[in-house]
N, C-alpha and C. Protein backbone atom coordinates (compact mmCIF):
# COMPACT_ATOMS: atom_id res chain seq x y z
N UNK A 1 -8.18 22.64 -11.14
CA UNK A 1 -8.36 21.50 -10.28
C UNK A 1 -7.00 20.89 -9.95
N UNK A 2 -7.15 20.13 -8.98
CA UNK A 2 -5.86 19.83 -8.40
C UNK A 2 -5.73 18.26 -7.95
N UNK A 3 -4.89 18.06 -7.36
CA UNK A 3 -5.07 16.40 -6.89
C UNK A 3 -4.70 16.61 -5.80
N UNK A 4 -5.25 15.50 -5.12
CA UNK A 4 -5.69 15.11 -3.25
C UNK A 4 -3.70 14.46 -2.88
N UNK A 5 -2.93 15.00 -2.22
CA UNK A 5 -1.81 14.62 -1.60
C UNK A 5 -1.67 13.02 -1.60
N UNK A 6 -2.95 12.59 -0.54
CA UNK A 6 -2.93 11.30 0.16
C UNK A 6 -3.93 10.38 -1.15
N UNK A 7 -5.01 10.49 -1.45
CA UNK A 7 -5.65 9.20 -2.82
C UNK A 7 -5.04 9.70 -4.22
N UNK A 8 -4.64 10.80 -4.39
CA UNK A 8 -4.55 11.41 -5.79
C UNK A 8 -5.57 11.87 -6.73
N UNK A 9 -6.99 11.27 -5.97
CA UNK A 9 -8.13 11.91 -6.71
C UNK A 9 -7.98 13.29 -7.13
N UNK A 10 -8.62 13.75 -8.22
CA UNK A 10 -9.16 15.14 -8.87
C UNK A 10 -9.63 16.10 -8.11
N UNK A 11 -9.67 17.12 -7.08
CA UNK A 11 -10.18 17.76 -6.07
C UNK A 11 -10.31 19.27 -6.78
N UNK A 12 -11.59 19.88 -6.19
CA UNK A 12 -11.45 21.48 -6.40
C UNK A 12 -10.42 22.18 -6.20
N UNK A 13 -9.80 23.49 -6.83
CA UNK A 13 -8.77 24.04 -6.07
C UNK A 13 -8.97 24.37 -4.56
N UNK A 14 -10.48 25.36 -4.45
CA UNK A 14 -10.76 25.84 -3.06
C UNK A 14 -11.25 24.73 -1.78
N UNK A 15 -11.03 23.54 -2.12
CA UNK A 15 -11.97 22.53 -0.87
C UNK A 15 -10.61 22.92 -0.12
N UNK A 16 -11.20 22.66 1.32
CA UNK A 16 -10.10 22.50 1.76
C UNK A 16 -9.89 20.97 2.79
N UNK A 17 -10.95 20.11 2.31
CA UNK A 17 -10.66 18.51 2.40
C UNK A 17 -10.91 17.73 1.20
N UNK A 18 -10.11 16.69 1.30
CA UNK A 18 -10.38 15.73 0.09
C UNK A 18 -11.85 14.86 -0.04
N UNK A 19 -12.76 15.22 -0.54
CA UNK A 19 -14.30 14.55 -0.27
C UNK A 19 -13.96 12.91 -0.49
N UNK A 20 -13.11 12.45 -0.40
CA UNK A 20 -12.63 11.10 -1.03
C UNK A 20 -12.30 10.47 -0.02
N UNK A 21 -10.95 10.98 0.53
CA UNK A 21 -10.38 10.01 1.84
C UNK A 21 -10.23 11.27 3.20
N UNK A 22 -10.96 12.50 2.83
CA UNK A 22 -11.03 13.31 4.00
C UNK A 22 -9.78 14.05 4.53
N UNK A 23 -8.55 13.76 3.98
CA UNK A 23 -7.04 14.47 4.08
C UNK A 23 -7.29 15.91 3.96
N UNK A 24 -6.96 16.73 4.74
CA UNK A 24 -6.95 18.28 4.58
C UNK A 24 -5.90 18.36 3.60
N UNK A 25 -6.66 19.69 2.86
CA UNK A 25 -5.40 20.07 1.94
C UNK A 25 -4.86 21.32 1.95
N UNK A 26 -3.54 21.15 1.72
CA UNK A 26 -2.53 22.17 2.09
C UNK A 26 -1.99 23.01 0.96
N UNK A 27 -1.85 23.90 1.47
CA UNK A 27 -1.30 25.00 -0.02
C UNK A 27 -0.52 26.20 1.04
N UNK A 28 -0.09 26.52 0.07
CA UNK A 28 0.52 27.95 0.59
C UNK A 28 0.07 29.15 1.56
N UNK A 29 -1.15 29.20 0.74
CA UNK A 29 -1.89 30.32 0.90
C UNK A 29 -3.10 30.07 2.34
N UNK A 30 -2.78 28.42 2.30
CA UNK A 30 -3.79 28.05 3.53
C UNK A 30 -3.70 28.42 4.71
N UNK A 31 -4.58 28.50 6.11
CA UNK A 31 -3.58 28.37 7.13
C UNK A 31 -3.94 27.04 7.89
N UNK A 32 -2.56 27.22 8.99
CA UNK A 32 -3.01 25.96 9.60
C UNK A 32 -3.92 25.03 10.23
N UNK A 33 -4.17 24.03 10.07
CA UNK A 33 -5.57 23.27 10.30
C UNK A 33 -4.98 22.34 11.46
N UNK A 34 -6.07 22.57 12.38
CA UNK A 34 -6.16 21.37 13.27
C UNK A 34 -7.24 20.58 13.10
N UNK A 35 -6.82 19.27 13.27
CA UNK A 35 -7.90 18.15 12.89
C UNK A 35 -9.29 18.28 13.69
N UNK A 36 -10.57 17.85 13.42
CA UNK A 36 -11.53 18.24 14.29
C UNK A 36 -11.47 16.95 15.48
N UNK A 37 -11.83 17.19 16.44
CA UNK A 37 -11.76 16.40 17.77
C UNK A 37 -13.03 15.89 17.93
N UNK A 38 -13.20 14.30 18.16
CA UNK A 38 -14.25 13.45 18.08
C UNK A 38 -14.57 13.14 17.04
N UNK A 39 -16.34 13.20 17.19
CA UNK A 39 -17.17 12.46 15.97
C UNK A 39 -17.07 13.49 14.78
N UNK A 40 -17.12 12.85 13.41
CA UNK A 40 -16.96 13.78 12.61
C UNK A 40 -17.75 12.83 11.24
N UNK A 41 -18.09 13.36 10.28
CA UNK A 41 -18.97 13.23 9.37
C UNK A 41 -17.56 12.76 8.11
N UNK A 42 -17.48 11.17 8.15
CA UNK A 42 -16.33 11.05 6.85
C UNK A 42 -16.66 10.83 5.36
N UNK A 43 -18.43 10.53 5.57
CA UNK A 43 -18.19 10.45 3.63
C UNK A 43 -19.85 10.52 4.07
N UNK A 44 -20.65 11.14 2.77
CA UNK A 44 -22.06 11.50 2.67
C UNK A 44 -22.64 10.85 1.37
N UNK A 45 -23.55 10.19 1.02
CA UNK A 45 -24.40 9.04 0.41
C UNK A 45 -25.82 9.83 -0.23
N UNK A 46 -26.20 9.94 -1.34
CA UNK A 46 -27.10 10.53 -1.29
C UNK A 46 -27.55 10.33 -3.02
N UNK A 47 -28.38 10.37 -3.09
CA UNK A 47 -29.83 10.92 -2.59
C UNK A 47 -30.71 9.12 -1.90
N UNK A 48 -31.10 9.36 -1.16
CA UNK A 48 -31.30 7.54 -0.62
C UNK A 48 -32.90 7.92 0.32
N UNK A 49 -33.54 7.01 -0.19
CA UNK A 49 -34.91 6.60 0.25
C UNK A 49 -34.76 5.37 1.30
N UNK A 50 -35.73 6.05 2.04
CA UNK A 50 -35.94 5.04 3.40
C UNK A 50 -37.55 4.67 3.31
N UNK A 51 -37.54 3.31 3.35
CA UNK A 51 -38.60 2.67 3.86
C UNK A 51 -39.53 3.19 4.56
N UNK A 52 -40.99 3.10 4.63
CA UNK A 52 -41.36 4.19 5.75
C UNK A 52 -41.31 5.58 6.04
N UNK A 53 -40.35 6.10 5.57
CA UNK A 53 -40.28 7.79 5.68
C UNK A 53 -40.71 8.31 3.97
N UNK A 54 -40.99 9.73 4.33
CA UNK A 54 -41.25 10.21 3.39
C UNK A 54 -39.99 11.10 3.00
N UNK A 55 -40.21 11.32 1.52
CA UNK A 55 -38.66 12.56 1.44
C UNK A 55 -37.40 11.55 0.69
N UNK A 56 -36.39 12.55 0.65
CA UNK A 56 -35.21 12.03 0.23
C UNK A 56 -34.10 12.30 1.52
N UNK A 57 -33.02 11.28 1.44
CA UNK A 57 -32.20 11.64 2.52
C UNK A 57 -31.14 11.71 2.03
N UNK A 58 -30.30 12.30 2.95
CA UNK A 58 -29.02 11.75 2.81
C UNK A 58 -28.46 10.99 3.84
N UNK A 59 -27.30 10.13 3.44
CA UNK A 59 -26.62 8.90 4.57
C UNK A 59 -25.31 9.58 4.88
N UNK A 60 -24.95 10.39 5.97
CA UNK A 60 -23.69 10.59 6.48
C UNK A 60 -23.08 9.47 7.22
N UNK A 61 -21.86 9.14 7.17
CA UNK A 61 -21.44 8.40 7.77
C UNK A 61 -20.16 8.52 8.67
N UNK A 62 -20.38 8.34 10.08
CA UNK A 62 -19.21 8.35 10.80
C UNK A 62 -18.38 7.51 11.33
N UNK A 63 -17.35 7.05 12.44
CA UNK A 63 -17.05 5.89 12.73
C UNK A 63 -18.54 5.08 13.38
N UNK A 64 -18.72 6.33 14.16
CA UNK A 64 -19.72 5.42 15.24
C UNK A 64 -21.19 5.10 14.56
N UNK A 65 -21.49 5.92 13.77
CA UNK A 65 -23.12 5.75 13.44
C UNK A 65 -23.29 6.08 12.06
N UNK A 66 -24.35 6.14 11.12
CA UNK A 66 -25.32 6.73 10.25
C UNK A 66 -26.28 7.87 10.46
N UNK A 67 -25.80 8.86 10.40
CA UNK A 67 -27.30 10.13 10.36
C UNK A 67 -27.67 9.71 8.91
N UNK A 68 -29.30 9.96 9.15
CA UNK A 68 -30.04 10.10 8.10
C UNK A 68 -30.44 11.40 8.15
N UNK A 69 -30.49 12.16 7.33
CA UNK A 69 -30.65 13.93 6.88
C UNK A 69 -31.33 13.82 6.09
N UNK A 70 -32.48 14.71 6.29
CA UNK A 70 -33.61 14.68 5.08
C UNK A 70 -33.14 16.07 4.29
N UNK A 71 -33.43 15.87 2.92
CA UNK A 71 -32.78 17.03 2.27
C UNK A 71 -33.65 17.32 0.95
N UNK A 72 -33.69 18.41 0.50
CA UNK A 72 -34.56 19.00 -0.47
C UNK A 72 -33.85 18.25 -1.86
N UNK A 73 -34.96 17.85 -2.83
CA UNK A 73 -34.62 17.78 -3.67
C UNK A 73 -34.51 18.77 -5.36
N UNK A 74 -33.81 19.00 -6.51
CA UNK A 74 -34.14 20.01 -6.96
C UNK A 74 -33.45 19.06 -8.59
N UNK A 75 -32.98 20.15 -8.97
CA UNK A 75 -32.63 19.21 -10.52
C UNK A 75 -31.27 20.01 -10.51
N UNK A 76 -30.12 19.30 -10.71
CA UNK A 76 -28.67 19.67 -10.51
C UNK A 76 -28.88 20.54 -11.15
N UNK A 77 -27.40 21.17 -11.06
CA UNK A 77 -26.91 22.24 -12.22
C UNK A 77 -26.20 22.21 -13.18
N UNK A 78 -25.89 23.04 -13.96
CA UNK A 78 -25.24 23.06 -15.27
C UNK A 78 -23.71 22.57 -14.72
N UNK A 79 -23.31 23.23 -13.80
CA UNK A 79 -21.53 23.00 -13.55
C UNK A 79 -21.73 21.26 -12.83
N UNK A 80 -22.25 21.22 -11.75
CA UNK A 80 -22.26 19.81 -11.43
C UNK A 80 -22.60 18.92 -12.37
N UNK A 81 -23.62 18.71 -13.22
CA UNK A 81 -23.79 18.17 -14.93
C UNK A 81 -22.74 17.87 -15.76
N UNK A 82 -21.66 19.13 -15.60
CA UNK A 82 -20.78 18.53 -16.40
C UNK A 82 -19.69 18.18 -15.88
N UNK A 83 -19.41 18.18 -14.48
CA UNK A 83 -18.29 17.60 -14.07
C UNK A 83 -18.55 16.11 -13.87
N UNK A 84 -19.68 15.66 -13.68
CA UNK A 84 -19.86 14.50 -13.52
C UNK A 84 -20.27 13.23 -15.02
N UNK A 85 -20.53 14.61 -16.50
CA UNK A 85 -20.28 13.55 -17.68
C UNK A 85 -18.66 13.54 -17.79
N UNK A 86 -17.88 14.44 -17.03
CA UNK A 86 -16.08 14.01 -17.49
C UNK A 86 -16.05 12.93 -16.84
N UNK A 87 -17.01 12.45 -15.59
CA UNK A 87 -16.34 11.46 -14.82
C UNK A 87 -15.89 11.80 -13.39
N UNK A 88 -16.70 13.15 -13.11
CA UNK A 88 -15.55 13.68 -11.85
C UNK A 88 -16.50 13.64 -11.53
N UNK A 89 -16.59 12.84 -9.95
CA UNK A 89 -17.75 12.26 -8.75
C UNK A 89 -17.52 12.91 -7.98
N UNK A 90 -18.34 13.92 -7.27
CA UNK A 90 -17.96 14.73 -5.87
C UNK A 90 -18.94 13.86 -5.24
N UNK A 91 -19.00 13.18 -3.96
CA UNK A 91 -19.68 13.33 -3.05
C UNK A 91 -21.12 14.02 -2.76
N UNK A 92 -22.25 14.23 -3.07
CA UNK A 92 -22.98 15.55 -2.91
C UNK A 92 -23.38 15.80 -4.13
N UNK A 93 -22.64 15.73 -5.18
CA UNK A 93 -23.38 16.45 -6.46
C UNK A 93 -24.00 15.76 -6.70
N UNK A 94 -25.27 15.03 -6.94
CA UNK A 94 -25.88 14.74 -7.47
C UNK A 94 -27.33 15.72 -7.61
N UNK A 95 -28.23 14.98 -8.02
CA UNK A 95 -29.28 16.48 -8.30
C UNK A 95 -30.03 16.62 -7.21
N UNK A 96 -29.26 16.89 -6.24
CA UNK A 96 -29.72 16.65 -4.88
C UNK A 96 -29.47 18.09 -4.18
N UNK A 97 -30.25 18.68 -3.38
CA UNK A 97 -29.60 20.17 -2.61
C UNK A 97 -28.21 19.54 -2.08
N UNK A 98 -27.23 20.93 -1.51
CA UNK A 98 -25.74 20.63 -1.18
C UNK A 98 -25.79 19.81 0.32
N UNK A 99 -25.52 18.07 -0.20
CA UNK A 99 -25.26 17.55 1.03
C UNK A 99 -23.80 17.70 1.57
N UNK A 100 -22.71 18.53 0.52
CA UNK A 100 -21.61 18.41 1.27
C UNK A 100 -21.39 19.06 1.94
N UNK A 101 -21.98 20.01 2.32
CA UNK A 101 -22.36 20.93 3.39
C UNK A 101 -22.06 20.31 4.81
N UNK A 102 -22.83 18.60 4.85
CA UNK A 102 -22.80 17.81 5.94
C UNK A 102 -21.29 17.49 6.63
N UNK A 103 -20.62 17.68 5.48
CA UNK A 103 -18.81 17.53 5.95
C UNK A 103 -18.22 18.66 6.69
N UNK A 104 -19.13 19.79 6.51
CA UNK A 104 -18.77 20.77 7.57
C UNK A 104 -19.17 20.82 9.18
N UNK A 105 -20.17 20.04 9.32
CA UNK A 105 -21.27 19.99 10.39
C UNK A 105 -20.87 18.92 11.75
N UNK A 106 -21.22 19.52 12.45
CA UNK A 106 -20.94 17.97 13.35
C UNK A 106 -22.16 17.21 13.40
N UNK A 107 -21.95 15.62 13.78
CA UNK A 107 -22.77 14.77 13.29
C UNK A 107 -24.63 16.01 14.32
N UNK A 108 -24.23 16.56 15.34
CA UNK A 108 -25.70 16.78 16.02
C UNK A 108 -26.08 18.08 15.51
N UNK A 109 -25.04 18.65 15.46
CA UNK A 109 -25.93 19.86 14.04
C UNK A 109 -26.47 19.41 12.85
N UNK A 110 -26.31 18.31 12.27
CA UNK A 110 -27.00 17.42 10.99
C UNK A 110 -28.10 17.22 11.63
N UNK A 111 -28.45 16.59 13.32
CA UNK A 111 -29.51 16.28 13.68
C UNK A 111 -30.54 16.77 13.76
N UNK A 112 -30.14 18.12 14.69
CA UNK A 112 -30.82 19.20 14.57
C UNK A 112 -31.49 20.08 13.88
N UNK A 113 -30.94 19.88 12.53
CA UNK A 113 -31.69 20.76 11.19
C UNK A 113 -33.05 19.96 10.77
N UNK A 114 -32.86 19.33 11.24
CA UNK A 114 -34.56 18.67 10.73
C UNK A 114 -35.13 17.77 11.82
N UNK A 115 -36.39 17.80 12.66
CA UNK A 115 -36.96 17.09 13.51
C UNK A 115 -36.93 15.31 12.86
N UNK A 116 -37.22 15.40 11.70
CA UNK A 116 -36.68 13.66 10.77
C UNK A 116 -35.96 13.42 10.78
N UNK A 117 -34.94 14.25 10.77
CA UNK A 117 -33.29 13.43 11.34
C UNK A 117 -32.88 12.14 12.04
N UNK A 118 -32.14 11.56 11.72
CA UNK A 118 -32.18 10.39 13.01
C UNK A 118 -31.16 9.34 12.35
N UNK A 119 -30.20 9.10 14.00
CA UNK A 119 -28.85 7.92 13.48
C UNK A 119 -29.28 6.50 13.91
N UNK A 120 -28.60 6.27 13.65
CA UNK A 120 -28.28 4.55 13.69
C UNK A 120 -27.20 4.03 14.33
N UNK A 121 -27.05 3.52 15.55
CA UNK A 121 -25.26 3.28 15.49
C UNK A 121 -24.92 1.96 14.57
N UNK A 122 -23.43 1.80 14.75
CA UNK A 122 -22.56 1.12 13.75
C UNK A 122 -23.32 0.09 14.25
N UNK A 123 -22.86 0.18 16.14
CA UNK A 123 -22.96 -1.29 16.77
C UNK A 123 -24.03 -1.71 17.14
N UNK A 124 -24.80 -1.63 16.83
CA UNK A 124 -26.38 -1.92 17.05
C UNK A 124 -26.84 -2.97 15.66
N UNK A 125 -26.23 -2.84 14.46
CA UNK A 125 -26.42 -3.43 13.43
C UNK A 125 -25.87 -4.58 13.35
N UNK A 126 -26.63 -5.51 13.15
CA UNK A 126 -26.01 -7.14 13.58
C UNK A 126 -26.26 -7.47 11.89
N UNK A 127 -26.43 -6.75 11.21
CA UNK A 127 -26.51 -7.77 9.50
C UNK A 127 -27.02 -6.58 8.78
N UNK A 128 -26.23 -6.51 7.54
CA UNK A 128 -26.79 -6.19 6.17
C UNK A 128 -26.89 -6.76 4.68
N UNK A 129 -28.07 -6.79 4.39
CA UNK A 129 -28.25 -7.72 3.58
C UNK A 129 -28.07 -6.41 2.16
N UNK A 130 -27.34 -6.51 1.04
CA UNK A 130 -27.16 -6.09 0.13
C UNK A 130 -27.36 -6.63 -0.94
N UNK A 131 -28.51 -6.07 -1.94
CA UNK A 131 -29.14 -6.38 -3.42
C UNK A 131 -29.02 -5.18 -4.06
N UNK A 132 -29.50 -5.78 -5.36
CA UNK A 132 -29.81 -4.37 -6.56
C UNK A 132 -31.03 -4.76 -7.21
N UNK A 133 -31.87 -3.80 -7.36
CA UNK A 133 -33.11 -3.58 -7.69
C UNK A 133 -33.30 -2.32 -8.62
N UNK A 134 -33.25 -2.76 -10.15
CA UNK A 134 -33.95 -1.49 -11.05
C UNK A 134 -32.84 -0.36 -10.62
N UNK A 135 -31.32 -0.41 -10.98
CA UNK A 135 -30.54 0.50 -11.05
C UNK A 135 -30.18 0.68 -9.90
N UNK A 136 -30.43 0.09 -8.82
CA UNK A 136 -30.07 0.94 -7.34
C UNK A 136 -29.75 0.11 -6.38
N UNK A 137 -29.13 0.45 -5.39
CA UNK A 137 -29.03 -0.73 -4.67
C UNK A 137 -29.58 -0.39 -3.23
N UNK A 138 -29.87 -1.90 -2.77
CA UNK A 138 -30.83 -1.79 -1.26
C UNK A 138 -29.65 -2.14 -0.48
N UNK A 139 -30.48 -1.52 0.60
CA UNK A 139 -29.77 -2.34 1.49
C UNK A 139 -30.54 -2.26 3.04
N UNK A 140 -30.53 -3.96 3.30
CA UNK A 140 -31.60 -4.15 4.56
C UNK A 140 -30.69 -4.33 5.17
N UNK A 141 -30.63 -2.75 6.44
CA UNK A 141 -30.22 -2.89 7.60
C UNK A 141 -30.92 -3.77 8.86
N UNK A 142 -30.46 -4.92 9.67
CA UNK A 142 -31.31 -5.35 10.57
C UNK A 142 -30.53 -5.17 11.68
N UNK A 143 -31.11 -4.58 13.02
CA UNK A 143 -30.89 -3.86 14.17
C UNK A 143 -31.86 -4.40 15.12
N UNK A 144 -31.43 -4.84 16.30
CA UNK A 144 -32.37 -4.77 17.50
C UNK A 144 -33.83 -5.26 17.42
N UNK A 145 -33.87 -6.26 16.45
CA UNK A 145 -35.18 -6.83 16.41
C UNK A 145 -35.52 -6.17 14.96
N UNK A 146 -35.41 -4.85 14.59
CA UNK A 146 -35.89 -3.67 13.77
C UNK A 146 -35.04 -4.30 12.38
N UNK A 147 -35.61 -3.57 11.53
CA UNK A 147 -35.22 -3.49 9.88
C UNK A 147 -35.13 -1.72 9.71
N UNK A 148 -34.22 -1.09 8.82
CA UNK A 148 -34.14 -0.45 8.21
C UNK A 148 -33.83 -0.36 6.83
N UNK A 149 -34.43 -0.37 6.02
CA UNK A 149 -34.24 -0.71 4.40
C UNK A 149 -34.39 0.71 3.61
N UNK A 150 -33.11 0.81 3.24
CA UNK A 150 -32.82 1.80 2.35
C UNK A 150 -32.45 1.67 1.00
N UNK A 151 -32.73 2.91 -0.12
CA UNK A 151 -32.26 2.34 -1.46
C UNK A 151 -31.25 3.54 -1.77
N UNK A 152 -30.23 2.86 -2.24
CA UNK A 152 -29.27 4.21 -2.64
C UNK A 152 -28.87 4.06 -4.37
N UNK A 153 -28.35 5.23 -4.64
CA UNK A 153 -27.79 4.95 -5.93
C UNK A 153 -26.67 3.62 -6.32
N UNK A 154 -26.85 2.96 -7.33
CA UNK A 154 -25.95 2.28 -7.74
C UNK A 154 -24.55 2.34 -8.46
N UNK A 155 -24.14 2.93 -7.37
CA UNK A 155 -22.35 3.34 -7.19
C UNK A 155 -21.58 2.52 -6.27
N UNK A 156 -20.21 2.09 -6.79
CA UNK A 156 -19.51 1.41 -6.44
C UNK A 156 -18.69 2.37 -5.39
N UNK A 157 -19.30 3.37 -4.96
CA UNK A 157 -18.27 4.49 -3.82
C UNK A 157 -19.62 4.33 -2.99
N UNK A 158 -21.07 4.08 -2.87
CA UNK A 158 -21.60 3.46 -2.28
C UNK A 158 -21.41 2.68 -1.27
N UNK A 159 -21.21 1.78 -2.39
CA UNK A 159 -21.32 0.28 -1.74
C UNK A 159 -20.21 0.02 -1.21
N UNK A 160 -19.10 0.90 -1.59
CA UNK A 160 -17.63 0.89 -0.52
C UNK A 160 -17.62 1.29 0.84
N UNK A 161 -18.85 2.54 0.79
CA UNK A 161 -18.89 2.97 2.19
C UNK A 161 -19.80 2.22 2.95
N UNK A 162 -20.32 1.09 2.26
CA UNK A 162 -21.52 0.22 3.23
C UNK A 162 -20.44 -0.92 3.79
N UNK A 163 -19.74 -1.44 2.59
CA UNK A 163 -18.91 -2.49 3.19
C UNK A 163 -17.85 -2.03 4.24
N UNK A 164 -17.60 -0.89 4.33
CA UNK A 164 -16.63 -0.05 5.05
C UNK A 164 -17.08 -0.07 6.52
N UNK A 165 -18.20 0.33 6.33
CA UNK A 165 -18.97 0.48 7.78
C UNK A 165 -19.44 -0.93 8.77
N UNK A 166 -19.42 -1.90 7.55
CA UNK A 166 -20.10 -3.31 8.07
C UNK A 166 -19.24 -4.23 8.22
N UNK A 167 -18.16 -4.20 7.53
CA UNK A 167 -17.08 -5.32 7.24
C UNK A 167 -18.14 -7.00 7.11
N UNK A 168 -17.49 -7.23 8.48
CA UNK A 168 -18.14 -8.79 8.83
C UNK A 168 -19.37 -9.07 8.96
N UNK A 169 -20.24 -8.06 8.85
CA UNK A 169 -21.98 -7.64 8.99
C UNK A 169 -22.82 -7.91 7.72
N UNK A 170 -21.59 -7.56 6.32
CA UNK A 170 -22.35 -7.77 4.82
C UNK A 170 -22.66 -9.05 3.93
N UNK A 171 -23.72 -9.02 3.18
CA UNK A 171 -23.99 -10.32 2.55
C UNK A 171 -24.92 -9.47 1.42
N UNK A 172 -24.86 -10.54 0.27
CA UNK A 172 -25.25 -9.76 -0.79
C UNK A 172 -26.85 -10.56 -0.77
């Protein structure tokens, strides 16, 4: 394992982005990368229940919007198990099928894989109200008259990417 150039986080040898702050990583043996052009998928949330829907999702997040991705659920594995009792958080591992997959995808190929699919934009969201409930935390999106209320795990890389996305929009 190696460390990320730009946060210094813990990274796989073979990724070839930092699941953290998204910096491509460079090595020798790499070749050259051009950045992807437009919308792009910067950090993935998961395993998260939506109000109303059935299933588990996942929350990709881009500048402009939220895809919600419905995704199979299963019981982790032995290697993800133990990277995460050292303390090492990937994005995706949880006992969830591979959402980091979604970091490869563009946001409408995420859409496309499942007819339940479906975004949210940033700017459409006029308030989020943020609690914790029984280990997890909610969070009531309110939009256009509409509510969306989701529950995600209670992680502080979470709740970074909610305040990230909302800035002046959040309230606990």
């Amino acid at each position: 394992m190696t460390k990320c150039a730009s946060c210094g986080k813990v990274i796989l040898d073979d990724m070839s982005f930092c699941p953290y702050c998204g910096q491509p990583v460079v090595s020798d043996e790499s070749e050259r990368f051009e950045p992807a052009k437009g919308e792009v998928i910067t950090a993935v949330a998961a395993p998260v229940r939506i109000e109303g829907h059935e299933g588990i999702f996942a929350l990709a997040f881009t500048k402009e919007r939220l895809i919600f991705a419905r995704i199979e659920s299963h019981l982790g594995d032995r290697t993800k198990g133990e990277l995460l009792q050292a303390g090492i958080f990937f994005p995706g591992s949880s006992g969830t099928s591979n959402v980091s997959r979604f970091y490869e995808m563009t946001p409408e190929q995420v859409l496309e894989e499942s007819p339940v699919n479906f975004i949210l934009d940033n700017a459409d969201v006029d308030a989020v109200k943020l609690s914790y409930d029984a280990g997890s935390y909610v969070a009531d999106l309110r939009h256009s008259e509409k509510r969306t209320k989701i529950t995600l795990p209670y992680d502080k890389y979470y709740r970074d990417l909610l305040f990230r996305a909302f800035e002046n929009r959040m309230s606990w």
